[in-house]
Each structure stands twice: as structure tokens, then as C-alpha cells.
C-alpha atoms as a PDB file:
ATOM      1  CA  UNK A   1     -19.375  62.070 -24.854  1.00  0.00           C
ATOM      2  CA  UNK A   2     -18.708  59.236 -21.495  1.00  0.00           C
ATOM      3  CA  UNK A   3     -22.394  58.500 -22.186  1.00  0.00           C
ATOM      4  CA  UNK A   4     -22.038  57.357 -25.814  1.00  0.00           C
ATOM      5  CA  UNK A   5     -18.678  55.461 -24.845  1.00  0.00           C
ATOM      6  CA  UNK A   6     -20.586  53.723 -21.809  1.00  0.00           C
ATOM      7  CA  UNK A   7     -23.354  52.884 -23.942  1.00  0.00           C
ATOM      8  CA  UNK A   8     -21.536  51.550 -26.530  1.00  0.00           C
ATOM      9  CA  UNK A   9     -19.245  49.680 -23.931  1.00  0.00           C
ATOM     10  CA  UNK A  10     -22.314  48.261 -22.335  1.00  0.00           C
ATOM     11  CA  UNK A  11     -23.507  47.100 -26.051  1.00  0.00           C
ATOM     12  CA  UNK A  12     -20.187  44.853 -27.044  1.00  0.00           C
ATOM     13  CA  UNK A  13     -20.475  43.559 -23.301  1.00  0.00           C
ATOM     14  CA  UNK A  14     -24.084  42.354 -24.251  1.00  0.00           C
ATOM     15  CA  UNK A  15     -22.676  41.326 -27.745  1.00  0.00           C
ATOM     16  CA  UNK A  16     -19.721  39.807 -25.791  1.00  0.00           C
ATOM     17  CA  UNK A  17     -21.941  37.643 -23.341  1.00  0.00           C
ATOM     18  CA  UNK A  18     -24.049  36.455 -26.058  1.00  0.00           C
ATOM     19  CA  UNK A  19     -21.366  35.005 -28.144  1.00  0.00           C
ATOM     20  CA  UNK A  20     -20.323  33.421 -25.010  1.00  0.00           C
ATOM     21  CA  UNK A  21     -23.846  31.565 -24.430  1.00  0.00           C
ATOM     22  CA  UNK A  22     -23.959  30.540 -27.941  1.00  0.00           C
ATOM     23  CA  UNK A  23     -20.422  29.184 -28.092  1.00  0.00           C
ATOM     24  CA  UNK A  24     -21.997  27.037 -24.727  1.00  0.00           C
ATOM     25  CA  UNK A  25     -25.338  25.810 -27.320  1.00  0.00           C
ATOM     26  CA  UNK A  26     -23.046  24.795 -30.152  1.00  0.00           C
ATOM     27  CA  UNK A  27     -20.808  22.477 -27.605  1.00  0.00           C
ATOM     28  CA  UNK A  28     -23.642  21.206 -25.281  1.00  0.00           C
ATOM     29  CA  UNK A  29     -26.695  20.686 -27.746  1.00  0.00           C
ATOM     30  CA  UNK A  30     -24.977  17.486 -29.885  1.00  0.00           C
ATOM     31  CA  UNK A  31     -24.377  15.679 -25.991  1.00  0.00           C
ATOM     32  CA  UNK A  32     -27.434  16.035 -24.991  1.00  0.00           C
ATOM     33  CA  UNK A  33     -29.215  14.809 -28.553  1.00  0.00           C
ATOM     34  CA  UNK A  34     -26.284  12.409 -28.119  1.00  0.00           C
ATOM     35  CA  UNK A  35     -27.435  10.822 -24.683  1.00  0.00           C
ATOM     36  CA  UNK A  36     -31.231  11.037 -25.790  1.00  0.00           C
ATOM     37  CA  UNK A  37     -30.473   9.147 -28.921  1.00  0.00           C
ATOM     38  CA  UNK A  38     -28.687   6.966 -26.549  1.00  0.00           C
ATOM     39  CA  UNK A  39     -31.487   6.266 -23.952  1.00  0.00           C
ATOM     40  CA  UNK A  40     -33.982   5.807 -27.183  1.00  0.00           C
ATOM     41  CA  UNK A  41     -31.640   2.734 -28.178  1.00  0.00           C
ATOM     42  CA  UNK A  42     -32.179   1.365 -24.759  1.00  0.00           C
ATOM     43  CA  UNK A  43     -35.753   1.702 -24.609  1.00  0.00           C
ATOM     44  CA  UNK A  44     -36.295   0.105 -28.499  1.00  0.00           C
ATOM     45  CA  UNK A  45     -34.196  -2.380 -27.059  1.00  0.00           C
ATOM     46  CA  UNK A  46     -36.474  -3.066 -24.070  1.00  0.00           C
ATOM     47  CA  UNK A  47     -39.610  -2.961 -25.482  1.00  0.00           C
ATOM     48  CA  UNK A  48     -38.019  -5.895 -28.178  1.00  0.00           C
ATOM     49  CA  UNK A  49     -36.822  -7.959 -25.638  1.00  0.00           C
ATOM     50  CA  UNK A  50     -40.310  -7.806 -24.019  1.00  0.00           C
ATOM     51  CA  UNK A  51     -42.401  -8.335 -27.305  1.00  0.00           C
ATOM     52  CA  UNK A  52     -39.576 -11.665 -27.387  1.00  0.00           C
ATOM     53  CA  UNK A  53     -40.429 -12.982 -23.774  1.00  0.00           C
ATOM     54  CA  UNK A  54     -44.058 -12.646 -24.652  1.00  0.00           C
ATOM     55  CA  UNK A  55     -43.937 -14.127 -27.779  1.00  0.00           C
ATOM     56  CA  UNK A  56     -41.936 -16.899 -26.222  1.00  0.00           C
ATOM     57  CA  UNK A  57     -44.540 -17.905 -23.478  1.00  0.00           C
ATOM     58  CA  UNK A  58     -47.194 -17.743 -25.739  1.00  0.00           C
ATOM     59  CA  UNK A  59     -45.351 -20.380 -28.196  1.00  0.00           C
ATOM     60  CA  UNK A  60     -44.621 -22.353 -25.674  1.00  0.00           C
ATOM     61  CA  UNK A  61     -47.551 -21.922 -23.446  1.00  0.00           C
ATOM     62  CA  UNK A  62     -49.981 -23.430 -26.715  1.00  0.00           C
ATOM     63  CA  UNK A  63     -47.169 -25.550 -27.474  1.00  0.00           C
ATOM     64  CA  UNK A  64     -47.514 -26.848 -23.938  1.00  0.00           C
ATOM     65  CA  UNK A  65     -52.030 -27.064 -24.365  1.00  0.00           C
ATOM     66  CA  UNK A  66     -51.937 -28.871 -28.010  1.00  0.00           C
ATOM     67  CA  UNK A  67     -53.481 -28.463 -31.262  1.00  0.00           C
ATOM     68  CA  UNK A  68     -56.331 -26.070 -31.678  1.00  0.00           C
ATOM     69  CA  UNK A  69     -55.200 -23.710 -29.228  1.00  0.00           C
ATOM     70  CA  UNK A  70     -54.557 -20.111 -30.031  1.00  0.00           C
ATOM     71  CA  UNK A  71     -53.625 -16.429 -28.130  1.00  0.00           C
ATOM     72  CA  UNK A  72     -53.264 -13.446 -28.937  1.00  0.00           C
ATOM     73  CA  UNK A  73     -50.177 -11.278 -28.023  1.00  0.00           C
ATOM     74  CA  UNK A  74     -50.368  -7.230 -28.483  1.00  0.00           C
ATOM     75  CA  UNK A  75     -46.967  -5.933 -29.870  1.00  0.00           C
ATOM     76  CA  UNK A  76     -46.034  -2.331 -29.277  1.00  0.00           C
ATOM     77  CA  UNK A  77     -42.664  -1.819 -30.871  1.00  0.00           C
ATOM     78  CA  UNK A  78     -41.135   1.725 -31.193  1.00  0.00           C
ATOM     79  CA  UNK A  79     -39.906   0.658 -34.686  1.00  0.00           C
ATOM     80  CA  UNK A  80     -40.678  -1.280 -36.913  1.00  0.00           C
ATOM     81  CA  UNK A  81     -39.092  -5.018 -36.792  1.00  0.00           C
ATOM     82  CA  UNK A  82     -38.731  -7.977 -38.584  1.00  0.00           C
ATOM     83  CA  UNK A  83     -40.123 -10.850 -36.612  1.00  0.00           C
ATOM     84  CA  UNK A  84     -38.651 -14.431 -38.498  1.00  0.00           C
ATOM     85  CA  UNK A  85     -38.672 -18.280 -37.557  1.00  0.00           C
ATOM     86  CA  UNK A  86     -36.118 -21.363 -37.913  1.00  0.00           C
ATOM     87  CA  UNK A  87     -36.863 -24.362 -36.257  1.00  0.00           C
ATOM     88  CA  UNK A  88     -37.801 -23.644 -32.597  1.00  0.00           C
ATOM     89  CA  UNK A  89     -35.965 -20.456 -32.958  1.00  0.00           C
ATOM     90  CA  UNK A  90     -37.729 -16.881 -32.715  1.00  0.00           C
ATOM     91  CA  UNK A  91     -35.590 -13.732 -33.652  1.00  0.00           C
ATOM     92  CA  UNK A  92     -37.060 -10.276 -33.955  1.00  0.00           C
ATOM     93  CA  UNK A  93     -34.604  -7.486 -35.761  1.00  0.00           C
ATOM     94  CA  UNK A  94     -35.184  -4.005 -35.320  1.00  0.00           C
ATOM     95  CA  UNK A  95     -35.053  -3.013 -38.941  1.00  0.00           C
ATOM     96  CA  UNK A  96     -33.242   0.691 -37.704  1.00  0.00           C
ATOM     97  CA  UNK A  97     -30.570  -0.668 -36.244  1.00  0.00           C
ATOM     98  CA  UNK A  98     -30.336  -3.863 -37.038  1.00  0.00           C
ATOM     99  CA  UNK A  99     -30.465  -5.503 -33.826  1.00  0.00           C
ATOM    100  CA  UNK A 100     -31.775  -8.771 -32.950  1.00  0.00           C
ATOM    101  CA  UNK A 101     -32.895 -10.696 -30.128  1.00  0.00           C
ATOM    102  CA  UNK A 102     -33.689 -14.562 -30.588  1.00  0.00           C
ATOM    103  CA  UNK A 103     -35.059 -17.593 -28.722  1.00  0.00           C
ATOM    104  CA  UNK A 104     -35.472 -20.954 -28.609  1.00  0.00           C
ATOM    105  CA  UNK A 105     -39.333 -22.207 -28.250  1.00  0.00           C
ATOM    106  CA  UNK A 106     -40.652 -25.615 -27.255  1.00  0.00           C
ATOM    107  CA  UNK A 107     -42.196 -26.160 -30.594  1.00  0.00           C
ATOM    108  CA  UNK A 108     -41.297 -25.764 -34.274  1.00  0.00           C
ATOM    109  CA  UNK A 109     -42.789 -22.798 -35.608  1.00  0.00           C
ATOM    110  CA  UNK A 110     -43.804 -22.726 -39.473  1.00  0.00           C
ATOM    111  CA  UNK A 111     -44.546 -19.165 -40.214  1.00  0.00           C
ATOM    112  CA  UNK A 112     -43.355 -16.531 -42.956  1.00  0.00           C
ATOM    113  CA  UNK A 113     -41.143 -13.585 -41.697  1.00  0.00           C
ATOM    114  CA  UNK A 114     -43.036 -10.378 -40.920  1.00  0.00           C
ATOM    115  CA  UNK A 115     -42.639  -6.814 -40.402  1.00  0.00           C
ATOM    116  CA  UNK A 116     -44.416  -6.169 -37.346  1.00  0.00           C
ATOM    117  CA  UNK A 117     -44.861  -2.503 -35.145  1.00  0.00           C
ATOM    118  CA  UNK A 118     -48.155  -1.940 -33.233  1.00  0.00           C
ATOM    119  CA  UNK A 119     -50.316  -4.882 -33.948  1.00  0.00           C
ATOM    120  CA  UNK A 120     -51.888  -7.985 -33.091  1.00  0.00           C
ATOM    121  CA  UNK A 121     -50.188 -11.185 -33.578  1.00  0.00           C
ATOM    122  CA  UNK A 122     -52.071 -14.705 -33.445  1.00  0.00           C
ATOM    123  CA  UNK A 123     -50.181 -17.440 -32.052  1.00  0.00           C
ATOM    124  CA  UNK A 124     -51.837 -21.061 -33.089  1.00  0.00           C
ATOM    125  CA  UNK A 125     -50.807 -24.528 -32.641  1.00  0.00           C
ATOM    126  CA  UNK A 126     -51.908 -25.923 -35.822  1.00  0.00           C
ATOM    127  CA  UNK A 127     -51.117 -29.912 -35.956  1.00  0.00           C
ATOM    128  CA  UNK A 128     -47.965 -29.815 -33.737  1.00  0.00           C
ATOM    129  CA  UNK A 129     -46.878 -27.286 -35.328  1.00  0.00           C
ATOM    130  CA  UNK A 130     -46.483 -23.272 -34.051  1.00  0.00           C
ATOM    131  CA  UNK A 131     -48.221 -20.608 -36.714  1.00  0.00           C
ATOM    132  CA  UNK A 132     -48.256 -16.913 -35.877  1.00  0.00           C
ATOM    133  CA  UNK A 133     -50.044 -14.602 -38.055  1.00  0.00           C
ATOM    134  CA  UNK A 134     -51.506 -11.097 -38.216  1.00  0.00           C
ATOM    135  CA  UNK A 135     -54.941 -10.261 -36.743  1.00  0.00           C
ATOM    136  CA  UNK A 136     -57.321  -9.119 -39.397  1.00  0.00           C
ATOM    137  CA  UNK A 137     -59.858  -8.660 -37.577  1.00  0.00           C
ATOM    138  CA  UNK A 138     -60.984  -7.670 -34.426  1.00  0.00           C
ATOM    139  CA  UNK A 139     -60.097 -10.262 -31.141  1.00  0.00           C
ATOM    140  CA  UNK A 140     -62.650 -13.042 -30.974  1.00  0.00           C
ATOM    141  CA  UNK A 141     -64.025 -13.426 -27.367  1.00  0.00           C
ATOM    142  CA  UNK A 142     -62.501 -17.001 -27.558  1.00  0.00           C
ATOM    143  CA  UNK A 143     -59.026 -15.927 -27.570  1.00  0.00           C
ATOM    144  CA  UNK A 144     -57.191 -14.773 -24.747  1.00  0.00           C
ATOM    145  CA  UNK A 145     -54.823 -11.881 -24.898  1.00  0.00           C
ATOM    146  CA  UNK A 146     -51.927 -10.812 -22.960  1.00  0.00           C
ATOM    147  CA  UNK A 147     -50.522  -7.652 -22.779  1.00  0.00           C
END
């Protein structure tokens, strides 16, 4: 009979410590998805600001060389984004959460808004004026890129 009661005493301890470590999953499983979701913001926010910088230096670096000139810029965005144009003014808006980060270029640039992710952009001074498009195709030898 004290080996069925020991048994069954060791059985709602195991019961007992288990409830305990789940009780410790439901708390400390939402912080941690809490702090990744957290450091994911931070990252999609890094990897916009540097698609913006490059973007920038490209506008203004044809800006800068004249008509005819064109480069290609690799974007590698976590999300996708809206990249649009007003004037000398670049903004790209993470279409998630809604945040943007704009510039202000050397030159005007006279493109359509697009939803960009992974992809190649075309920056071309056309005229004066800034145009950035979507590659098509593969990169021509007689562009440069920058990644």
C-alpha cells in the first residue's frame, strides 16, 4: 500500500512540475515573438534606408555625368515597398507598415510609382531629367551596377 501512495505522489509531482513549465511557455513565448518581431522592424527598416542611400547616389551620381547616362542599382527589400517621386524628392514606403523614408536628389525625377522587392532598377538621365525603371532584361555589359 506506501508503494501505490509513493507512486501516485511521485505522478502529481511530475503532473505538478509540468504545469509549472507550461505556465513559464504561455508567459515567455509572446516576449520573445515580441522582441523578434521587434528586431525584424529594425532590419526592414535598414535594408530601406540602404536601398534609399543607393538610390540617392545613383540619381545624383548620373545627374552629376549628364544625359545618356544610366546604372543599375540591385534592390533587396525584405518587403515589398512602394518606391514614388515628386520633384527631386525620392520616398520609398514599406507597404507592411507603412513606413517611409524620403530624399531630396540633385535632379528632378519623372518616373511612375512602383512596387519594388528583389529586383533591378535602371536609373537614366534622359534629357535633364531622372527616369528609373524596371530591368526587363538581363544587365547590359554597358551598365554599371552597384550593390
Amino acid at each position: 500500500m506506501v508503494r501505490t501512495t509513493s507512486k501516485a505522489q511521485i505522478t502529481l509531482e511530475l503532473l505538478l512540475l509540468f504545469a509549472v513549465f507550461l505556465s513559464f511557455l504561455i508567459f515567455w513565448i509572446p516576449l520573445v515573438e515580441g522582441a523578434k518581431n521587434d528586431i525584424l522592424k529594425k532590419i526592414r527598416k535598414e535594408y530601406m534606408a540602404h536601398t534609399v542611400a543607393d538610390l540617392k547616389n545613383q540619381i545624383d551620381e548620373i545627374c552629376v555625368l549628364g544625359p545618356g547616362n544610366k546604372r543599375a542599382v540591385n534592390v533587396n527589400l525584405l518587403s515589398e515597398s512602394k518606391i514614388s517621386y515628386y520633384g527631386k524628392t525620392l520616398t520609398v514606403t514599406d507597404i507592411d507598415s507603412q513606413k517611409q523614408i524620403s530624399v531630396e536628389t540633385q535632379c528632378e525625377i519623372e518616373s511612375d510609382a512602383q512596387t519594388i522587392n528583389k529586383e533591378v532598377l535602371i536609373v537614366e538621365n534622359i534629357a535633364g531629367k531622372i527616369k528609373i525603371y524596371k530591368n526587363k532584361t538581363n544587365i547590359s555589359s554597358n551598365i554599371t551596377s552597384n550593390t
